[in-house]
N, C-alpha and C. Protein backbone atom coordinates (compact mmCIF):
# COMPACT_ATOMS: atom_id res chain seq x y z
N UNK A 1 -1.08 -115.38 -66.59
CA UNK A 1 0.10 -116.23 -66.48
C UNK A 1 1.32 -115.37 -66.19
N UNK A 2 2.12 -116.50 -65.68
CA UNK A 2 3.47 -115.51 -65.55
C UNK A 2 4.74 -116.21 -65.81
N UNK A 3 5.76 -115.53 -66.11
CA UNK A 3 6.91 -116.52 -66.76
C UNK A 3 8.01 -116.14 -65.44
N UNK A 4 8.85 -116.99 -65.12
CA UNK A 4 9.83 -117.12 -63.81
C UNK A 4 11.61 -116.72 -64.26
N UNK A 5 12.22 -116.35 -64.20
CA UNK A 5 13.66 -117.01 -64.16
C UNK A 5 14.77 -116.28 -63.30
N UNK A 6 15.36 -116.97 -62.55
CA UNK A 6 16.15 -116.73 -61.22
C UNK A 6 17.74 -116.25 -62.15
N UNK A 7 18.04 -115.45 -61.22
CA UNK A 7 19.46 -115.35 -61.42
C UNK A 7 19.75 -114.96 -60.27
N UNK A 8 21.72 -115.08 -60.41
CA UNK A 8 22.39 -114.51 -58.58
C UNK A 8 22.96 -115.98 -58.12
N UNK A 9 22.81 -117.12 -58.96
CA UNK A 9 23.53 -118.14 -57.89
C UNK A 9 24.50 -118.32 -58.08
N UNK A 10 25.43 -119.08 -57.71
CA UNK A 10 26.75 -119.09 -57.38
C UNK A 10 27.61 -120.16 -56.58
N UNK A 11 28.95 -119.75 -56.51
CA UNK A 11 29.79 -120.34 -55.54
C UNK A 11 30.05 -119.50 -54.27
N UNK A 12 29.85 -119.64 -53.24
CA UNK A 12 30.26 -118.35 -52.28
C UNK A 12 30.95 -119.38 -51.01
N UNK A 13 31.89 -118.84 -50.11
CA UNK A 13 32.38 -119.11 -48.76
C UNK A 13 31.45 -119.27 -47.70
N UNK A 14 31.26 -120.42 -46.96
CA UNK A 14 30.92 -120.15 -45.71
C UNK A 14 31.21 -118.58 -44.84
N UNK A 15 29.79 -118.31 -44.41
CA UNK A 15 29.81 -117.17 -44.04
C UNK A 15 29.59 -115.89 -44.44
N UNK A 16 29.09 -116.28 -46.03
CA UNK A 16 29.24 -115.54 -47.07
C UNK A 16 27.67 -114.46 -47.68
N UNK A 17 27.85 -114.31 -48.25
CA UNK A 17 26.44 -113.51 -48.92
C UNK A 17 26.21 -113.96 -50.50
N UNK A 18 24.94 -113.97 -50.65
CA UNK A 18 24.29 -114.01 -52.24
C UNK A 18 22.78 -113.62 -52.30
N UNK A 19 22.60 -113.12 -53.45
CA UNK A 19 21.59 -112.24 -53.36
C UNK A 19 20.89 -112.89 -54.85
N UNK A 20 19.57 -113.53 -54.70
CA UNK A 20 19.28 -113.96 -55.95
C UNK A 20 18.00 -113.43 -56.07
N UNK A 21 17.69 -113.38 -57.37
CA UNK A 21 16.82 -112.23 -58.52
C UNK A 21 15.92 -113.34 -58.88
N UNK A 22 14.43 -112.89 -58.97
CA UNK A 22 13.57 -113.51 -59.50
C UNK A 22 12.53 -112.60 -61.04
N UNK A 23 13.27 -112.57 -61.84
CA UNK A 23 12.29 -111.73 -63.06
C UNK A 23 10.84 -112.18 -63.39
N UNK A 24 10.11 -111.78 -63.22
CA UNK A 24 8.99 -112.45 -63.73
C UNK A 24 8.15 -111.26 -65.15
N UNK A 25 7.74 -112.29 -65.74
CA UNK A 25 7.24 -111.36 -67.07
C UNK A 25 5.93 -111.64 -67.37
N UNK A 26 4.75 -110.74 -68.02
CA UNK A 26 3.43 -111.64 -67.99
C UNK A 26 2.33 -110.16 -67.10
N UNK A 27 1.48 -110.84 -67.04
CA UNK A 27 0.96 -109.70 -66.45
C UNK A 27 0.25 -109.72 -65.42
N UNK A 28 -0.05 -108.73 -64.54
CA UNK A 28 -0.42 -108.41 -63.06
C UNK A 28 0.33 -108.94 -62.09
N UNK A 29 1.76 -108.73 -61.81
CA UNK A 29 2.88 -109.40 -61.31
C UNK A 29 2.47 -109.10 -59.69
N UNK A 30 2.05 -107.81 -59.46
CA UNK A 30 1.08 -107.34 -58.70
C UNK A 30 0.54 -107.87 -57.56
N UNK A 31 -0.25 -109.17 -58.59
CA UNK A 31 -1.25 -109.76 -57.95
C UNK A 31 -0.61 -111.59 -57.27
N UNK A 32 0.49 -111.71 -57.82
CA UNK A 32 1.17 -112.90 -57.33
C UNK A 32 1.90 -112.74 -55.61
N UNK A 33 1.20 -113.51 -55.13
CA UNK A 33 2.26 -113.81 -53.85
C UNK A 33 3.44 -114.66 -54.63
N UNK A 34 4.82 -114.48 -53.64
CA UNK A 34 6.10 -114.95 -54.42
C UNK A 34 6.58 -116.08 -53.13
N UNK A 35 7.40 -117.13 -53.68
CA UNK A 35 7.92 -118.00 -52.47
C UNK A 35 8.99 -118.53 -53.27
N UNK A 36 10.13 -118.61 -52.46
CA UNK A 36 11.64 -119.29 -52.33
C UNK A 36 11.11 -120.76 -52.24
N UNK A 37 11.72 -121.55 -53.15
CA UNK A 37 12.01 -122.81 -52.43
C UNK A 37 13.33 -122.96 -52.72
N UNK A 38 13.96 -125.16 -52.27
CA UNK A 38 15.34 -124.87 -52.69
C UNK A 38 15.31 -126.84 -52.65
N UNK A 39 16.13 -127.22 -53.17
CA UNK A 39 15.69 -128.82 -53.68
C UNK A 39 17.31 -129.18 -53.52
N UNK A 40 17.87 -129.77 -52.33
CA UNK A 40 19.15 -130.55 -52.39
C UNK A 40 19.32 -131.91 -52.91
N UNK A 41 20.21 -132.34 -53.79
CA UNK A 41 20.68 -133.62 -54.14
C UNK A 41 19.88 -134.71 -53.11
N UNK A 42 19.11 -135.43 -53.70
CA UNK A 42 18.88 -136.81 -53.05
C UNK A 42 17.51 -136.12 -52.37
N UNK A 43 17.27 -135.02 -52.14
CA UNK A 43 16.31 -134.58 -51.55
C UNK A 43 14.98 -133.96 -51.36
N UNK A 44 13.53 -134.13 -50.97
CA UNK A 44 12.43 -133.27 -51.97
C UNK A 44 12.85 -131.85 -51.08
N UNK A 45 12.14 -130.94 -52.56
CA UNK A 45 11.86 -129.96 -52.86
C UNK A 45 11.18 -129.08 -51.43
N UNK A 46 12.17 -127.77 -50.69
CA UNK A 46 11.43 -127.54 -49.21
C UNK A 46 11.19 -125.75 -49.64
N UNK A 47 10.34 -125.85 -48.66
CA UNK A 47 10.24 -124.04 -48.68
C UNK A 47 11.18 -123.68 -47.92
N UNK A 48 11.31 -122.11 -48.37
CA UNK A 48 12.30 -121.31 -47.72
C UNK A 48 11.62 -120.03 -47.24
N UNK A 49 11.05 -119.20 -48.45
CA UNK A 49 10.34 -117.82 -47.69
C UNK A 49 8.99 -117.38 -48.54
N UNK A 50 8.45 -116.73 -47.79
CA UNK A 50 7.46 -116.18 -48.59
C UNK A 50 7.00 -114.69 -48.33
N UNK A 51 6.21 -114.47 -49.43
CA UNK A 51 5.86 -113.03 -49.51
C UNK A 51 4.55 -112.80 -49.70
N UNK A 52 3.57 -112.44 -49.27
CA UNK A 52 2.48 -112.31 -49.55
C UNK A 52 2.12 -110.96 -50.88
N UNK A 53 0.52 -111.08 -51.87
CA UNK A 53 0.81 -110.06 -52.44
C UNK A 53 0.30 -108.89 -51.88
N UNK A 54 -0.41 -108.82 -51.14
CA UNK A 54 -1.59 -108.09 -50.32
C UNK A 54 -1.17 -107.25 -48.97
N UNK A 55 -0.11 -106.89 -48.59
CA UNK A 55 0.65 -106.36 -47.48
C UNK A 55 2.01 -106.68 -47.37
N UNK A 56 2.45 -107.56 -48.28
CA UNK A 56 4.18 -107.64 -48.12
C UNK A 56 4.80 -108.80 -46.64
N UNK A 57 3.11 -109.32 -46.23
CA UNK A 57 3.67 -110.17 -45.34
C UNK A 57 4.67 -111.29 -45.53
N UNK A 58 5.66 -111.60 -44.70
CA UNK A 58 6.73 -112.59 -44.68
C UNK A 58 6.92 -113.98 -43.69
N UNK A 59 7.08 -114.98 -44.35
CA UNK A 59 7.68 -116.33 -43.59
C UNK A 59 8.27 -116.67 -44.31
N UNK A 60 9.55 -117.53 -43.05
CA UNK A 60 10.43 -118.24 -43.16
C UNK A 60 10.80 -119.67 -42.38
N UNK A 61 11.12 -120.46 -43.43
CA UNK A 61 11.46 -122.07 -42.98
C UNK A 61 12.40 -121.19 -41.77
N UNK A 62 12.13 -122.14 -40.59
CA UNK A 62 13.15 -121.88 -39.31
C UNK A 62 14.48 -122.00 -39.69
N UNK A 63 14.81 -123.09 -40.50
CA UNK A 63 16.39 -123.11 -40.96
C UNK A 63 16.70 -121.93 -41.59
N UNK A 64 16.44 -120.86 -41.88
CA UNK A 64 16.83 -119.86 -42.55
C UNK A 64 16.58 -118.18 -42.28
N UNK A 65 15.49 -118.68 -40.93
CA UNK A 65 15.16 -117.01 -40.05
C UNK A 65 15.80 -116.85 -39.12
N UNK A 66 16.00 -115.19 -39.84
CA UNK A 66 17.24 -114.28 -39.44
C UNK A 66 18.56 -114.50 -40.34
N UNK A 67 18.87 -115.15 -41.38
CA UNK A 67 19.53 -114.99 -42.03
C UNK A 67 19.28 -114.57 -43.45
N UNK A 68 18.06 -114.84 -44.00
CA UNK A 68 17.67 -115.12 -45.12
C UNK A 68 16.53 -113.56 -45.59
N UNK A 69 16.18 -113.28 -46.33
CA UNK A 69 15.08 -112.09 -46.52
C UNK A 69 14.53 -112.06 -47.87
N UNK A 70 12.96 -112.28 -47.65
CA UNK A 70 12.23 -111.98 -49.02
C UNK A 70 11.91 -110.47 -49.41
N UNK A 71 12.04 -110.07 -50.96
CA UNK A 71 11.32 -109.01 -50.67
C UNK A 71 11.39 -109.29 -52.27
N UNK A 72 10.28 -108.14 -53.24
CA UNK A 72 10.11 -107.61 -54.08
C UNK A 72 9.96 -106.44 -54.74
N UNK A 73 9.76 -105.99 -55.98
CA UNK A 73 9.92 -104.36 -56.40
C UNK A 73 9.26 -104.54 -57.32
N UNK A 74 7.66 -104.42 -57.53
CA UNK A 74 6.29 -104.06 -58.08
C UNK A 74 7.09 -103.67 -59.66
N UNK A 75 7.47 -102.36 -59.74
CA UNK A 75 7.91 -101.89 -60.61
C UNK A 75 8.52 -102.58 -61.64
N UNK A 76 9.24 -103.28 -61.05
CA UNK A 76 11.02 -104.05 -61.81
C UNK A 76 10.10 -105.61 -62.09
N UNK A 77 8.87 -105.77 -61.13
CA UNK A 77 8.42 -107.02 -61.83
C UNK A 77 10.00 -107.98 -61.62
N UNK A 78 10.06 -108.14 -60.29
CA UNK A 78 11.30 -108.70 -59.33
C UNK A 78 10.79 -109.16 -58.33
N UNK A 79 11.11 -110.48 -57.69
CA UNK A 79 11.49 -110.70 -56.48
C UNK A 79 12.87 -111.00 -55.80
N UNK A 80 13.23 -111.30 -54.70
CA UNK A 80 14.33 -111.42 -54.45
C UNK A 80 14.55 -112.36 -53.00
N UNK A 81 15.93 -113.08 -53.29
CA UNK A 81 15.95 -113.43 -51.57
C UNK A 81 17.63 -113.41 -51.59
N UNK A 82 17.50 -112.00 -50.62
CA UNK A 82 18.99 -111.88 -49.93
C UNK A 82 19.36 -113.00 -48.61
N UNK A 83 20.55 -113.46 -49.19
CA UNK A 83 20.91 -114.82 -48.28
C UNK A 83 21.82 -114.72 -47.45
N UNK A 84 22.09 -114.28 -46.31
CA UNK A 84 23.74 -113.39 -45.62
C UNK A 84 23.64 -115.45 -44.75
N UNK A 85 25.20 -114.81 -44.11
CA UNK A 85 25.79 -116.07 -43.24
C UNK A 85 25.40 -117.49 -43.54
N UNK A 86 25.69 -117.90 -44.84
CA UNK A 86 25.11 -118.57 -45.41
C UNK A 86 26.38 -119.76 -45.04
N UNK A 87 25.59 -121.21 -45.22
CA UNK A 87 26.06 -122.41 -44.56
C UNK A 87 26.47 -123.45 -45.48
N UNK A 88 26.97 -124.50 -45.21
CA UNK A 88 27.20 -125.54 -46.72
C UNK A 88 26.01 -126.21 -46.56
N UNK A 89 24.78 -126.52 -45.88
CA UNK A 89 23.69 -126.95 -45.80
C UNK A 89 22.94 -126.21 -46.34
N UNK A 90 23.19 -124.89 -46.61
CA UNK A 90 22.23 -124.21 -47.66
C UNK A 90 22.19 -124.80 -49.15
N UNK A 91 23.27 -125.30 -49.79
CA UNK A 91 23.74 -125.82 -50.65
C UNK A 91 22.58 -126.19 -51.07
N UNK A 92 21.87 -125.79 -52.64
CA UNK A 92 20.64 -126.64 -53.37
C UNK A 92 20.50 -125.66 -54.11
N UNK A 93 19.82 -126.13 -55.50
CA UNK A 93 18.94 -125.59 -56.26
C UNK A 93 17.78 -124.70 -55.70
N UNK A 94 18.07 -123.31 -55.81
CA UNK A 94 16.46 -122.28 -55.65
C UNK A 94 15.84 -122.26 -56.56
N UNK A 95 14.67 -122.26 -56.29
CA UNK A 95 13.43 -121.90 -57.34
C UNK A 95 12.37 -120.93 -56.75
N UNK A 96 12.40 -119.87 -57.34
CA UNK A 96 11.05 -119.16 -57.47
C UNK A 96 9.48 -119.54 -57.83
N UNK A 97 8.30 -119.25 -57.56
CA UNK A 97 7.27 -119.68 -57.26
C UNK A 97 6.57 -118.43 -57.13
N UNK A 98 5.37 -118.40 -58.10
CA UNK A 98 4.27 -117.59 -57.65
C UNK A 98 2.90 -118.52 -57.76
N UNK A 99 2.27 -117.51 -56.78
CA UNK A 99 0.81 -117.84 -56.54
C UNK A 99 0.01 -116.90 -56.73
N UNK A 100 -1.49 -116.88 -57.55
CA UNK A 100 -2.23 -116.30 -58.06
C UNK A 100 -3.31 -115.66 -56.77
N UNK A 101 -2.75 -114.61 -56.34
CA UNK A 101 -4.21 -113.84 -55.52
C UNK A 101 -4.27 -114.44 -54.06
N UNK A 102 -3.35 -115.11 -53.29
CA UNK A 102 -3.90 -115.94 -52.70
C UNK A 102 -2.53 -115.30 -51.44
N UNK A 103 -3.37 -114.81 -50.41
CA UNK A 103 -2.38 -114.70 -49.19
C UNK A 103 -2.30 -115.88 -48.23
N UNK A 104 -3.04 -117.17 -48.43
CA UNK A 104 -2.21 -118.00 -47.75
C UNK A 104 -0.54 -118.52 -48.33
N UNK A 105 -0.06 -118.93 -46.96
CA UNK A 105 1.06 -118.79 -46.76
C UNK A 105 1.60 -120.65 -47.35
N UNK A 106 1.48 -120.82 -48.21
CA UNK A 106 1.57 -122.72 -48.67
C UNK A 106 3.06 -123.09 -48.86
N UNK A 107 3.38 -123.98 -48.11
CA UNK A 107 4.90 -124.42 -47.83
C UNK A 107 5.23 -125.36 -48.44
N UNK A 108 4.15 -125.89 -49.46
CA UNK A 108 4.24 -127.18 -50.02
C UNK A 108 4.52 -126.89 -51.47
N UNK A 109 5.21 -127.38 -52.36
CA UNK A 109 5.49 -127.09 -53.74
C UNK A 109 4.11 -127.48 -54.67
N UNK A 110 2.86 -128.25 -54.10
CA UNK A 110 2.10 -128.31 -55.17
C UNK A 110 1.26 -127.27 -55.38
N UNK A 111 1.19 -126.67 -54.21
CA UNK A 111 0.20 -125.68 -54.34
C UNK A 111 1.05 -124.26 -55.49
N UNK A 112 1.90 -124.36 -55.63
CA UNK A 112 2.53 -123.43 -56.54
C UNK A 112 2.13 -124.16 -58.40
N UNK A 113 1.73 -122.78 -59.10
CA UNK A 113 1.60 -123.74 -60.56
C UNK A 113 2.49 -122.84 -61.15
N UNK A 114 2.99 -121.59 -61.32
CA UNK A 114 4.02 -120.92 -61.92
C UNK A 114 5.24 -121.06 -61.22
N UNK A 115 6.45 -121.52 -62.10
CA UNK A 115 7.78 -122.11 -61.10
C UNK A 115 9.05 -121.42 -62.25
N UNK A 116 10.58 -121.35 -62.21
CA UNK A 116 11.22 -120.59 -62.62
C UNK A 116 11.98 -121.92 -62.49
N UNK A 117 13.11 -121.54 -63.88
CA UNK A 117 13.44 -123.33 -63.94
C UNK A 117 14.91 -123.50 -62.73
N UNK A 118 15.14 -122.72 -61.81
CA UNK A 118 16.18 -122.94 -60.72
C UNK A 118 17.34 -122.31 -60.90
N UNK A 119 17.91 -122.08 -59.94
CA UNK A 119 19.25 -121.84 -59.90
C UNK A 119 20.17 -122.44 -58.28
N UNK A 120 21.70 -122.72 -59.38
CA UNK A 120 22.39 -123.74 -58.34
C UNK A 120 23.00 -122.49 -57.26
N UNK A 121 22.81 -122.68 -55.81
CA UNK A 121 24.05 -121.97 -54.85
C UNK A 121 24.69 -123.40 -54.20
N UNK A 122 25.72 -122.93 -54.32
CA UNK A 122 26.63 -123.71 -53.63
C UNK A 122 27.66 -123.01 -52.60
N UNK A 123 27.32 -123.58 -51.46
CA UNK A 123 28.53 -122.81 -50.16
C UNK A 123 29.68 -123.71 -49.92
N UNK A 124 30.97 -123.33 -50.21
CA UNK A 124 31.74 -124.24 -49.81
C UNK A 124 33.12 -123.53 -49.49
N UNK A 125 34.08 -123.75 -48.75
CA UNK A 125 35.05 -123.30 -48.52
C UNK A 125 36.02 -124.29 -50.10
């Protein structure tokens, strides 16, 4: 098992940067592929990025490639998603997500069973 919790969200400017932290605690952190999602008001729950655990491979929802970047640090038992030129349509609740052993790439929130209870970004001038 593994335990989730995000930090790094915020208020930021159009155009702006935020960089949010995924801690995870528990063991063989290792062995989890990691994925961004992000859940706007009125709206279901969408993917954003992913990380595979097995080579560090990466995808991204089109709304967010080339701006957006997954990565993690084995060590620190961290993931992360640096967010640059960021939009007021980014605006939503992130949540972190791991998956047990598994390098497919699943865009759908059920296939995730370890989840981190969210954090709000908000872009607004």
């Amino acid at each position: 098992q593994v335990q989730l919790v995000e930090s790094g969200g915020g208020l930021v400017q159009p155009g702006g940067s935020l960089k949010l932290s995924c801690s995870a605690s528990g063991s063989n952190f290792v062995r989890y592929s990691m994925a961004w999602f992000r859940q706007a008001p009125g709206q279901e729950r969408e993917f954003v990025a992913h990380l595979t655990y097995n080579g560090g491979h990466t995808s991204y929802a089109d709304s967010v490639k080339g701006r957006f970047t997954i990565s993690r640090n084995v060590p620190e038992n961290a993931a992360y998603l640096q967010m640059n030129s960021l939009k007021p349509e980014d605006t939503a609740v992130y949540y972190c997500a791991a998956d047990y052993l598994s390098a497919v790439v699943h865009t759908t929130p059920d296939n995730y069973k370890y989840w981190g209870q969210g954090i709000q970004v908000t872009v607004s001038s």
